[in-house]
Protein backbone atom coordinates (compact mmCIF):
# COMPACT_ATOMS: atom_id res chain seq x y z
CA UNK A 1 98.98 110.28 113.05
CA UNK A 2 97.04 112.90 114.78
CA UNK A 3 98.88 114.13 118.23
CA UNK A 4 97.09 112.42 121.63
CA UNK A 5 96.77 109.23 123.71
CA UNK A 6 96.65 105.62 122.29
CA UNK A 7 94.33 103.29 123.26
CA UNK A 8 95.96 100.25 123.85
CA UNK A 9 93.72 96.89 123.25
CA UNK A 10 94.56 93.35 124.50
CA UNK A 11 94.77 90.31 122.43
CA UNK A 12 91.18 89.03 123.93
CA UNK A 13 89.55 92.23 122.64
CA UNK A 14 91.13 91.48 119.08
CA UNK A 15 89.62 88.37 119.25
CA UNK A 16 86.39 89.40 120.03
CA UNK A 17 86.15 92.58 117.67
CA UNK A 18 87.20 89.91 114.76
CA UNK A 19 85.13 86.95 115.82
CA UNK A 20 81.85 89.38 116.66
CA UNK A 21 82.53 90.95 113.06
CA UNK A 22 81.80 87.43 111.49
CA UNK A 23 79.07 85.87 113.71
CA UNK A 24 75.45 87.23 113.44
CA UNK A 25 72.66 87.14 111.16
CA UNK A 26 73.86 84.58 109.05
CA UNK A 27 73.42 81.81 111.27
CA UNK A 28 69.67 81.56 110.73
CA UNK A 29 70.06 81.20 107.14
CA UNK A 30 73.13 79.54 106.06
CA UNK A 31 72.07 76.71 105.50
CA UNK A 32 68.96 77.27 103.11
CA UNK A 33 71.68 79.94 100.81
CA UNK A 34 74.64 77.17 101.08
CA UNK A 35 72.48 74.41 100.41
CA UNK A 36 70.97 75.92 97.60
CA UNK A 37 74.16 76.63 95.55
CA UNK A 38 75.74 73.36 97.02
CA UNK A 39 73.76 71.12 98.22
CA UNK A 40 75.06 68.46 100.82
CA UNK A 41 78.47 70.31 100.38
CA UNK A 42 77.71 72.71 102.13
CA UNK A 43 79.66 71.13 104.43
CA UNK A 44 82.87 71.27 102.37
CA UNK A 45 81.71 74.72 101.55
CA UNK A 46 82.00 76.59 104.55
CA UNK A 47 85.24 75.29 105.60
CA UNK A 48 86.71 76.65 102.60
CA UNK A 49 85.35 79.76 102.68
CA UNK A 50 86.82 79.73 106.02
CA UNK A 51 90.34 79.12 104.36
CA UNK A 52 89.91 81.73 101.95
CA UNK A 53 89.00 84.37 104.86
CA UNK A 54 92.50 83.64 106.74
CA UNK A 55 94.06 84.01 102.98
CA UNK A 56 92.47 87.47 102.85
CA UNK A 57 92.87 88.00 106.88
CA UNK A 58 96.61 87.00 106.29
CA UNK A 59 96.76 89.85 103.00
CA UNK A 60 95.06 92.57 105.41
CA UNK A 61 97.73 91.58 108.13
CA UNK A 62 100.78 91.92 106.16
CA UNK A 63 99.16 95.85 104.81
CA UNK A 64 99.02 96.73 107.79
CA UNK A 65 102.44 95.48 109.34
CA UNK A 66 103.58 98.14 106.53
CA UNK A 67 101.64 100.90 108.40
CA UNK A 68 102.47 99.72 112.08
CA UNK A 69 100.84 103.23 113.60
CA UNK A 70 98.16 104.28 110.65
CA UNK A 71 94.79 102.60 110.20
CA UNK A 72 93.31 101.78 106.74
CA UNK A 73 91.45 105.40 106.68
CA UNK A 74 95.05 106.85 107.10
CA UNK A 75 97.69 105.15 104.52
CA UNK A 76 94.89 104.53 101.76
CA UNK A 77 95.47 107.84 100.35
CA UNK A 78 99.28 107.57 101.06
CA UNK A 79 99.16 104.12 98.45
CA UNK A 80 96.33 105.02 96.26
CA UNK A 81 97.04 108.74 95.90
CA UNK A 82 94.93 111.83 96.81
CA UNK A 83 92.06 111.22 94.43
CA UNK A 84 91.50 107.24 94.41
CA UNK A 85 92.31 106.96 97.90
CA UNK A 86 89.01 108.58 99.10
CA UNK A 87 87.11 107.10 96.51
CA UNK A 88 88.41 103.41 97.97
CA UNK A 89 87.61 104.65 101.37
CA UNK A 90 84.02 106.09 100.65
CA UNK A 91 83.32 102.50 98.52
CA UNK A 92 84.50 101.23 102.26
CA UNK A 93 82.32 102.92 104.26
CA UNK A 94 79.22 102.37 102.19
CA UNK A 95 80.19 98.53 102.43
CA UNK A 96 80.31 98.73 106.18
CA UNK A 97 76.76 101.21 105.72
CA UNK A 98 75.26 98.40 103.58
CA UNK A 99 76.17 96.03 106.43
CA UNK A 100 74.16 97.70 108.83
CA UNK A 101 71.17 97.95 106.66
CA UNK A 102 71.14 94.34 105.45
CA UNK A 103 71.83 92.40 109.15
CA UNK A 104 68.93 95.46 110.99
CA UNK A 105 66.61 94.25 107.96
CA UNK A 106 67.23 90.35 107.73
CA UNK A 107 66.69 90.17 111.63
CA UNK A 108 63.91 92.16 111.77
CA UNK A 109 62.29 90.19 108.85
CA UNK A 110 63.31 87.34 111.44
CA UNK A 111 62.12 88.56 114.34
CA UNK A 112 58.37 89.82 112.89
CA UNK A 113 58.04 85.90 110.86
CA UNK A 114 58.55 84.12 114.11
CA UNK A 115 57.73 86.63 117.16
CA UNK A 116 56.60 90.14 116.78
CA UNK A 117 54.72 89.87 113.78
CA UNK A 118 52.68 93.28 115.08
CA UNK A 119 55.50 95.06 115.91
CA UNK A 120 56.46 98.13 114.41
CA UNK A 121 59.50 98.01 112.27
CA UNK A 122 61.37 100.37 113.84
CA UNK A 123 60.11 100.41 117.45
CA UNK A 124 62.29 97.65 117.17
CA UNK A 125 65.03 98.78 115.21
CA UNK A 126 65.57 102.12 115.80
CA UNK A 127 66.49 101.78 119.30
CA UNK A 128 68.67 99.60 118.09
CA UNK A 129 70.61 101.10 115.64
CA UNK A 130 70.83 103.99 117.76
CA UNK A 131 72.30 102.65 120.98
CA UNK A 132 74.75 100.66 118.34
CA UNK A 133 75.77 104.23 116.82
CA UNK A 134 75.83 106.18 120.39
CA UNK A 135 78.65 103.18 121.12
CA UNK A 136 80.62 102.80 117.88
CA UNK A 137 80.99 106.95 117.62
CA UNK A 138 82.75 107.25 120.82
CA UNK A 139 85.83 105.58 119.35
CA UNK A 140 87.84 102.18 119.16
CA UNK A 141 87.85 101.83 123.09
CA UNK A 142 84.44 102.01 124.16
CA UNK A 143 83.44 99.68 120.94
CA UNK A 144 85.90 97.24 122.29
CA UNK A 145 84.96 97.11 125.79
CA UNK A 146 80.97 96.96 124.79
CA UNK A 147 81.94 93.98 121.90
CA UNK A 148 84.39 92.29 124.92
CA UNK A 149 81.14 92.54 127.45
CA UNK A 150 78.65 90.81 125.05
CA UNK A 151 81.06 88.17 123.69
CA UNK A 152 81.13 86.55 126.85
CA UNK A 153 77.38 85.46 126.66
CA UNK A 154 77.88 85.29 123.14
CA UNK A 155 80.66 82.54 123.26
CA UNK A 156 78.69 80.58 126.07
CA UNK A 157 75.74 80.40 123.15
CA UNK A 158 78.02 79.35 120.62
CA UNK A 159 79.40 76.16 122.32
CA UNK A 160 75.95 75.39 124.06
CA UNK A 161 74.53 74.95 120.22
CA UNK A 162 77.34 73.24 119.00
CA UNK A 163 76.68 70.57 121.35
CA UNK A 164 74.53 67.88 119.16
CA UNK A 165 71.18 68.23 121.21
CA UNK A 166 69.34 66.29 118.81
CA UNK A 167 69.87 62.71 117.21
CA UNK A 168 70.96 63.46 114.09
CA UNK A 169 70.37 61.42 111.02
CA UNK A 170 73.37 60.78 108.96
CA UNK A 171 71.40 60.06 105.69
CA UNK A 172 70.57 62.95 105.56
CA UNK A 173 73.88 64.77 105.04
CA UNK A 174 75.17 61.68 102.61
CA UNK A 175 76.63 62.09 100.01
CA UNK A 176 79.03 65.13 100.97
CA UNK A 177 79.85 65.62 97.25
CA UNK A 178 76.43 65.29 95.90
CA UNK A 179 76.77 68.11 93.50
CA UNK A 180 80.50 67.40 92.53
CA UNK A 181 83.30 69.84 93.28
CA UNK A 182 81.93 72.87 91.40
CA UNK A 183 78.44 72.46 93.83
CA UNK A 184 81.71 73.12 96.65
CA UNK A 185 82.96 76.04 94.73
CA UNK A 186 79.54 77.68 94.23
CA UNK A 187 78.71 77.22 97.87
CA UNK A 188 81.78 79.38 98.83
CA UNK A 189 80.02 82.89 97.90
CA UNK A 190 77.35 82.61 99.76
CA UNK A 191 79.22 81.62 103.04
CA UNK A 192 81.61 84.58 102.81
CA UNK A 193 78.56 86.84 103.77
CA UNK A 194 78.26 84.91 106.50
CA UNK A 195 82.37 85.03 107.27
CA UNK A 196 82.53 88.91 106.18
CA UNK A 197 83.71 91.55 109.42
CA UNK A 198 87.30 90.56 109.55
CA UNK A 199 88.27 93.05 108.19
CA UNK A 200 87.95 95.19 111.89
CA UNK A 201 91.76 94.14 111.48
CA UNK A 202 93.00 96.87 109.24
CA UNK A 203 90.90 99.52 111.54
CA UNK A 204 92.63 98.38 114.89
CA UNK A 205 95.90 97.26 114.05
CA UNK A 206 98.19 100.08 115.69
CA UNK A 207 95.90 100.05 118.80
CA UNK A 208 96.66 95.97 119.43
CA UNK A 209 99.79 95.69 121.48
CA UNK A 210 100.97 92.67 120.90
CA UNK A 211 103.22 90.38 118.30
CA UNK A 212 100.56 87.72 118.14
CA UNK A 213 97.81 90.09 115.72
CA UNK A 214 97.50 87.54 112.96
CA UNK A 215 97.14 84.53 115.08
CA UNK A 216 94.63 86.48 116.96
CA UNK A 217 92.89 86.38 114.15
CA UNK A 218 93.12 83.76 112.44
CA UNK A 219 92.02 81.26 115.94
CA UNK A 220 88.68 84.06 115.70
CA UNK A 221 88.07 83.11 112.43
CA UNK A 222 88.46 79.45 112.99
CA UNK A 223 86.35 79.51 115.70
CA UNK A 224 83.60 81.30 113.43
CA UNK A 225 84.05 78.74 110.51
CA UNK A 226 83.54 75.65 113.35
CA UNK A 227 80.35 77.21 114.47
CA UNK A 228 79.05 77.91 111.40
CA UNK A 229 79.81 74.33 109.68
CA UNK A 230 78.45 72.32 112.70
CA UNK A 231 75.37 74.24 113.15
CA UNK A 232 74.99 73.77 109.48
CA UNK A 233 75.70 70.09 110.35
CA UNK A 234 72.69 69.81 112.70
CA UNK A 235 70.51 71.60 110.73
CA UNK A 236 70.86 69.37 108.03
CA UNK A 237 71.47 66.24 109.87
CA UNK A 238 68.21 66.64 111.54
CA UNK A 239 65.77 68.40 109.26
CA UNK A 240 67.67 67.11 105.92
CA UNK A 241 68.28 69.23 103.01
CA UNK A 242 64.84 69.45 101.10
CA UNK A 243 63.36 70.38 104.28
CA UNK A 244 66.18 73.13 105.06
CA UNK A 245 65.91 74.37 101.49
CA UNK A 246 61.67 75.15 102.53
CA UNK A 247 62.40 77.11 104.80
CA UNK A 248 63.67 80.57 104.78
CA UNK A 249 65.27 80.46 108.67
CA UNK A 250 66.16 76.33 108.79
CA UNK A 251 67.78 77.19 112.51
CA UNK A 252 64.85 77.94 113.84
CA UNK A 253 62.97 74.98 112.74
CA UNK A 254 65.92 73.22 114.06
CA UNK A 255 65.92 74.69 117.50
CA UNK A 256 62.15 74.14 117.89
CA UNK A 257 62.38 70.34 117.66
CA UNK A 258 63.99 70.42 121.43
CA UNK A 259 62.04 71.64 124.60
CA UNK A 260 63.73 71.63 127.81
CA UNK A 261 62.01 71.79 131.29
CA UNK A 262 63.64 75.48 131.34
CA UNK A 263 63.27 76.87 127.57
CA UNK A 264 59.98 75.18 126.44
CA UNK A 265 60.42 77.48 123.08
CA UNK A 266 64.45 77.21 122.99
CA UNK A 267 64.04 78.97 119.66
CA UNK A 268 62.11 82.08 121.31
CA UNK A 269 64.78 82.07 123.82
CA UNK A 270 67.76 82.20 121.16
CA UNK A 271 66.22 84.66 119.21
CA UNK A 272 65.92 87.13 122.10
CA UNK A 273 69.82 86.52 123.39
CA UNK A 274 70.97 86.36 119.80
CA UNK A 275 69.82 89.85 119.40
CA UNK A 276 72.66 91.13 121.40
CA UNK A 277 75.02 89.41 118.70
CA UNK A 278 73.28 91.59 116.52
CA UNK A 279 73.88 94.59 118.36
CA UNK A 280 77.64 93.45 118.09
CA UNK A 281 78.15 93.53 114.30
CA UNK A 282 75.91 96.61 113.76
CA UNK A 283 78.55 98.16 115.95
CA UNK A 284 81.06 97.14 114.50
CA UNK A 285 79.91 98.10 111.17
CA UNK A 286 79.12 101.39 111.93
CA UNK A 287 82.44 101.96 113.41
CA UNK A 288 84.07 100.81 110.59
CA UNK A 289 82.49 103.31 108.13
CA UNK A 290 83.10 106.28 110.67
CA UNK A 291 86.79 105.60 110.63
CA UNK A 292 86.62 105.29 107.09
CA UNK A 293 84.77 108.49 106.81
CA UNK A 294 87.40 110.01 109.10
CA UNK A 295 90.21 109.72 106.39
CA UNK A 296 88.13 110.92 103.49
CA UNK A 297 88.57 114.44 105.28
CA UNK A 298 90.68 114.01 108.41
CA UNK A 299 91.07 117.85 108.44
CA UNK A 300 87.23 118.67 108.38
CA UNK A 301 85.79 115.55 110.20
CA UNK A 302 86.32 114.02 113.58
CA UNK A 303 84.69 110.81 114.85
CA UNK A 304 81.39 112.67 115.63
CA UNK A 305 80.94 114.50 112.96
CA UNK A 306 81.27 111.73 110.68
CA UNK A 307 78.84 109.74 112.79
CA UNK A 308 76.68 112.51 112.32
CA UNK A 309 76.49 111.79 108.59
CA UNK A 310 75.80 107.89 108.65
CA UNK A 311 72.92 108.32 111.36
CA UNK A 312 70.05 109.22 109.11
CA UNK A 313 71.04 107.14 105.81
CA UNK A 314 71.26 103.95 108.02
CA UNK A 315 67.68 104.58 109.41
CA UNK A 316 65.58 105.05 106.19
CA UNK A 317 67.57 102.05 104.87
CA UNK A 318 66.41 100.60 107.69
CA UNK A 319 62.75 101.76 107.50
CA UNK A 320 61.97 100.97 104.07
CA UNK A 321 59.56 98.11 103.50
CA UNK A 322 61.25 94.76 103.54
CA UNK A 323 60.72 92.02 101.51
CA UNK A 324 62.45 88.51 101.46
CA UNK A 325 63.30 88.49 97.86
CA UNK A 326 64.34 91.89 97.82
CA UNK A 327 66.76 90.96 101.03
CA UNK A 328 68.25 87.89 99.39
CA UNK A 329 69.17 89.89 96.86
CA UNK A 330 70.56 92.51 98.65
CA UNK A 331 72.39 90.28 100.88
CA UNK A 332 73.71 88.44 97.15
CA UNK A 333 75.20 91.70 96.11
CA UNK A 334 76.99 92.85 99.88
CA UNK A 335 78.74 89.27 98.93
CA UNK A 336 80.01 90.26 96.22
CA UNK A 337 80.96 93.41 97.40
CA UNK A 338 82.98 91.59 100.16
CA UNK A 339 85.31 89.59 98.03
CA UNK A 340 86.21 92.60 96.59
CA UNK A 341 86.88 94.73 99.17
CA UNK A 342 87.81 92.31 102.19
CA UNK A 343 89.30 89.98 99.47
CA UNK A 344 91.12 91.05 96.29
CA UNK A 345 91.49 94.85 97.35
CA UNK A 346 93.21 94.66 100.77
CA UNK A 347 96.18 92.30 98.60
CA UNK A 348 96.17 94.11 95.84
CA UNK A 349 97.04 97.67 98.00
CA UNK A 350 100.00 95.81 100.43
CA UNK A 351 101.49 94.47 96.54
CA UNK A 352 101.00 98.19 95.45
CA UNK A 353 102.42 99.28 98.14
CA UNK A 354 105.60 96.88 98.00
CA UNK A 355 106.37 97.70 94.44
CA UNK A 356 105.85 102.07 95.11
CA UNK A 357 107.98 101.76 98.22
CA UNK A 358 105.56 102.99 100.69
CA UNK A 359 106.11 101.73 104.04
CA UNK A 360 105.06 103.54 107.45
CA UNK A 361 107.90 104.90 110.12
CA UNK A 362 108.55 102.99 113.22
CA UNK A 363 109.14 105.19 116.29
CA UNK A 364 112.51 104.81 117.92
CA UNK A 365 110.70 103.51 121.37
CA UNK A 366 108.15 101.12 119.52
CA UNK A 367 111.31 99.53 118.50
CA UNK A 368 112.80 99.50 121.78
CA UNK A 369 109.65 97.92 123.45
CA UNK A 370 109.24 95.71 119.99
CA UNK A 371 105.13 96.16 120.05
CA UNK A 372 103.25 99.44 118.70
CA UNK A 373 103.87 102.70 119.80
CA UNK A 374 101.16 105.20 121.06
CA UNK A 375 98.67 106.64 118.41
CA UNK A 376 95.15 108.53 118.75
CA UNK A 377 91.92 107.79 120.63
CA UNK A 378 89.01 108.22 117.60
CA UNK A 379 86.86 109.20 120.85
């Protein structure tokens, strides 16, 4: 690792870098895309997807317990060799790129159905995107502080909609294995985009002090796979699967069947808050591909350079007309994309790694304090 200062981050910023990863856009619509590949499984669905995600969580862990001081965008090349080690990285960072594009453009096709239907697309989302890259190119601290800031509202909206609001009617979410077990196993793709930003583990590993990194983790994604599977819950306990299916943002629907003397339009009002979750896993995203930029040419680019490069790319992505069928398929393929890289890949390098040997060196005094030892700031 590059000589300097390590930033050190706590176990509660781990959690909320892994947990804001996962939680976003996908919310709004998880329902209608689970429901429509399972049905009234969905509710089985979702829970296993959550499974496989510590499975792959648990793979990423383990990879990079073999490189206690490196991140991803340093050992790839050191297990995949000089040539296919970029080329996994670059695939990496357009992932994370792709990201960006697809949650900007599903909530702004959100945002202008239900609110700001006159609004510019990108008087809304450029400022966006840009205070998101301003934050995630100034390295792994100052994204971490700005996710750990947000999450607290964030997590206060989480349990305040998992509290069941509205009567819900349980006819409407019987049977449970209406479409057998494959309608369960076909619902699982379509809830991993909804799961996907884990994978923030392999790019902070040797900044997390502590012995408790996979836990960490794996309570973050638990916590993700509750909230997703009981909002699903009241979505289709109150508005019922047909209904759900009609609609391309069911949550919404769902949130405007409650006024309160407070939020008369509680869906208005969660859209608004919400957006800061958005401003989250853009973040996130974008740092992600920097660092992953970073290690394609660690001698030529630094953290702002490479930001440099993923500005302009993200913004005409961002600017191009949207369409809903054209996002649902977009958001079909970035699913696929996931359970290769966030899935099969991160396993198949730590078993590639155990058979070649390759193993990073643990400083003398990391093994006297038994935690990490100091690496580089990306600021």
């Amino acid at each position: 690792m590059r000589n300097g200062r390590k930033p050190v981050l706590t176990e509660w910023q781990l959690f909320c870098l892994v947990l804001n990863g996962m939680v976003g856009i996908g919310v709004f619509s998880l329902a209608r895309e689970v429901g429509e590949a399972a049905g009234r499984s969905s509710l089985l669905a979702i829970p296993l997807a959550g499974l496989l995600a510590v499975l792959q969580v648990t793979s990423m862990y383990l990879l990079a317990k073999r490189f206690p001081e490196q991140t991803i965008s340093e050992y790839a090349g050191q297990i995949l060799g000089r040539f296919l080690g970029p080329v996994y990285l670059l695939g990496y960072a357009l992932a994370a790129m792709t990201l960006t594009i697809v949650v900007s453009r599903s909530y702004w096709l959100l945002v202008s159905a239900w609110t700001l239907g006159k609004t510019p697309q990108l008087a809304l989302l450029a400022p966006m995107i840009l205070v998101c890259w301003n934050t995630a190119r100034r390295g792994v601290v100052v994204t971490a502080r700005k996710i750990e800031l947000i999450n607290y509202g964030g997590l206060i909206l989480m349990f305040v909609l998992m509290l069941p609001v509205v009567p819900l009617d349980w006819d409407f979410v019987r049977p449970v294995l209406d479409n057998g077990v494959s309608g369960v196993l076909r619902g699982i793709l379509p809830s991993i985009f909804a799961l996907a930003g884990y994978d923030i583990l392999l790019l902070v590993f040797p900044y997390v002090h502590s012995r408790r990194t996979l836990s960490v983790s794996i309570f973050a994604i638990a916590l993700a796979t509750l909230f997703y599977t009981v909002t699903t819950l009241f979505v289709l306990g109150v508005l019922g699967l047909e209904f759900a299916l009609l609609s391309p943002w069911p949550l919404q629907l769902y949130l405007n069947r409650f006024a309160s003397s407070v939020f008369e339009r509680a869906d208005v009002v969660f859209l608004i808050v919400w957006s800061f979750q958005i401003i989250n896993i853009i973040t996130i995203s974008m740092y992600t591909a920097i660092s992953c930029l970073v290690g394609i040419w660690p001698r030529r680019l630094d953290t702002r350079r490479a930001a440099s490069f993923i500005l302009l790319p993200i913004l005409i992505g961002t600017a191009l007309p949207i369409r809903s069928a054209m996002q649902r398929q977009l958001s079909s393929i970035y699913s696929l994309i996931a359970l290769l890289y966030l899935g099969t890949l991160p396993f198949l390098l730590w078993l590639l790694a155990v058979l070649r040997g390759k193993k990073g060196e643990v400083k003398d005094e990391q093994k006297a304090q038994g935690g990490l030892s100091w690496s580089p700031c990306c600021c």
